[in-house]
Protein backbone atom coordinates (compact mmCIF):
# COMPACT_ATOMS: atom_id res chain seq x y z
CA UNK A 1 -5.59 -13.63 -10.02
CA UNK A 2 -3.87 -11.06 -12.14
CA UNK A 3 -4.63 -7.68 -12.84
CA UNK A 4 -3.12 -4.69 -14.28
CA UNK A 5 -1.59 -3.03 -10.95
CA UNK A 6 -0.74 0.27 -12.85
CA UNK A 7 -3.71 0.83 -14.34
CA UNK A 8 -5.41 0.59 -10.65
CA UNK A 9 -2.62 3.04 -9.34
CA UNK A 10 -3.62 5.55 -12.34
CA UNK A 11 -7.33 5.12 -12.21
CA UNK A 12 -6.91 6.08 -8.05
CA UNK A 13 -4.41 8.90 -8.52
CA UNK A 14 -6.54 10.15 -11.78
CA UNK A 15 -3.38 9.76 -13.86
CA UNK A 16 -2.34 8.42 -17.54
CA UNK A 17 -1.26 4.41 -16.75
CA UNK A 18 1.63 5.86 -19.64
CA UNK A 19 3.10 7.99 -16.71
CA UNK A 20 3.21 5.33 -14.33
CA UNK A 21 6.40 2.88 -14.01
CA UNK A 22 7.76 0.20 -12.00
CA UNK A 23 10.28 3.23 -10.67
CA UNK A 24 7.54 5.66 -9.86
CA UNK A 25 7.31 7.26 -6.63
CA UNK A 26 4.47 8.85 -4.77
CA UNK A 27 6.89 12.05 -5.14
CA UNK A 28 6.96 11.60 -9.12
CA UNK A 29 2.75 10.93 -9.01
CA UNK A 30 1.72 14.60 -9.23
CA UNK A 31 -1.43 13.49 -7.52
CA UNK A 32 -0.33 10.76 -4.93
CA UNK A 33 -1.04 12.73 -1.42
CA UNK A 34 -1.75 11.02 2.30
CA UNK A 35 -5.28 10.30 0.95
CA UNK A 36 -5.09 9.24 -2.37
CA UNK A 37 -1.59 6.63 -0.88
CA UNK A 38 -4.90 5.49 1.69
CA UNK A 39 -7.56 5.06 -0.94
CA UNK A 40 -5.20 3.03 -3.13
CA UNK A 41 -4.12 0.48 -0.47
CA UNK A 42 -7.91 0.07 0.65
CA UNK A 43 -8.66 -0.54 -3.17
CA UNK A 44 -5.53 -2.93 -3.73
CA UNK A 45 -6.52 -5.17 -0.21
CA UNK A 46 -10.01 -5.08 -2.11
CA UNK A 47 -9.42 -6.06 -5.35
CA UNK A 48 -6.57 -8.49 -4.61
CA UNK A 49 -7.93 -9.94 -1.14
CA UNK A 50 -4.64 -8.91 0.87
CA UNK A 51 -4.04 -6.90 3.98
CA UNK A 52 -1.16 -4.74 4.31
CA UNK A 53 0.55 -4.40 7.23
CA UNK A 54 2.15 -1.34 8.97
CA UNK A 55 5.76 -2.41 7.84
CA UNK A 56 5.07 -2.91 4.44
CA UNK A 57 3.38 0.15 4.02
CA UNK A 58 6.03 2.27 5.99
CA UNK A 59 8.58 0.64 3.49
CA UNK A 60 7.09 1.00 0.09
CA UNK A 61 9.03 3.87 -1.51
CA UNK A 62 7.99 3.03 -4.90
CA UNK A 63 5.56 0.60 -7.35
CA UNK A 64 7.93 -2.18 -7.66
CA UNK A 65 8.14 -2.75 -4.03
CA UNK A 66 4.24 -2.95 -4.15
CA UNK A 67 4.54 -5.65 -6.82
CA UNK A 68 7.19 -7.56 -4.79
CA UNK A 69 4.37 -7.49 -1.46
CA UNK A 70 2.08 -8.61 -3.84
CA UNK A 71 4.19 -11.34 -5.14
CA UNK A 72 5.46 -12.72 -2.02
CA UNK A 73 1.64 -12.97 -1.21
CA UNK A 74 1.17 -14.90 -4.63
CA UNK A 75 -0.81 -12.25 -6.26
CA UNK A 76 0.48 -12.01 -10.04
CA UNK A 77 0.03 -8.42 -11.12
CA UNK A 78 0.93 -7.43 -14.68
C-alpha cells in the first residue's frame, strides 16, 4: 500500500503538505499538540493497518522516523 504520509500529517494538523518535511518536528508543526500527535497515530494505524507501540511512539522526534516505523513494517509511504 502506499500513500502520501505528509499529506495525512497536514490534513490532521490542518496544515499546507508544502510546510511539512521529512525533518519536521511536532515543535516546527504550529498545530501538532498532545491531541492532534493522538489523532494522527489513530488515523495512520487506520489507514495503514499498523499498531504502534509505546516505544516507537516515545521515540519519534520527527516525520522521517515515522517513515522508517512504517518501513520496517513494509508500509511504502511516499
Amino acid at each position: 500500500m502506499s500513500s502520501n504520509l505528509l499529506d495525512i500529517i497536514a490534513n490532521v494538523m490542518e496544515e499546507q503538505v508544502t510546510d511539512i518535511d521529512d525533518e519536521s518536528t511536532p515543535e516546527t508543526i504550529e498545530n501538532w499538540d498532545s491531541f492532534r500527535g493522538l489523532v494522527l497515530f489513530e488515523e495512520l494505524e487506520t489507514k495503514f493497518e499498523v499498531k504502534f507501540t509505546l516505544h516507537e511512539l516515545l521515540n519519534i522526534k520527527k516525520i522521517k522516523d515515522i517513515k522508517n516505523i512504517l518501513s520496517v513494517r513494509g508500509v511504502l509511504v511516499d
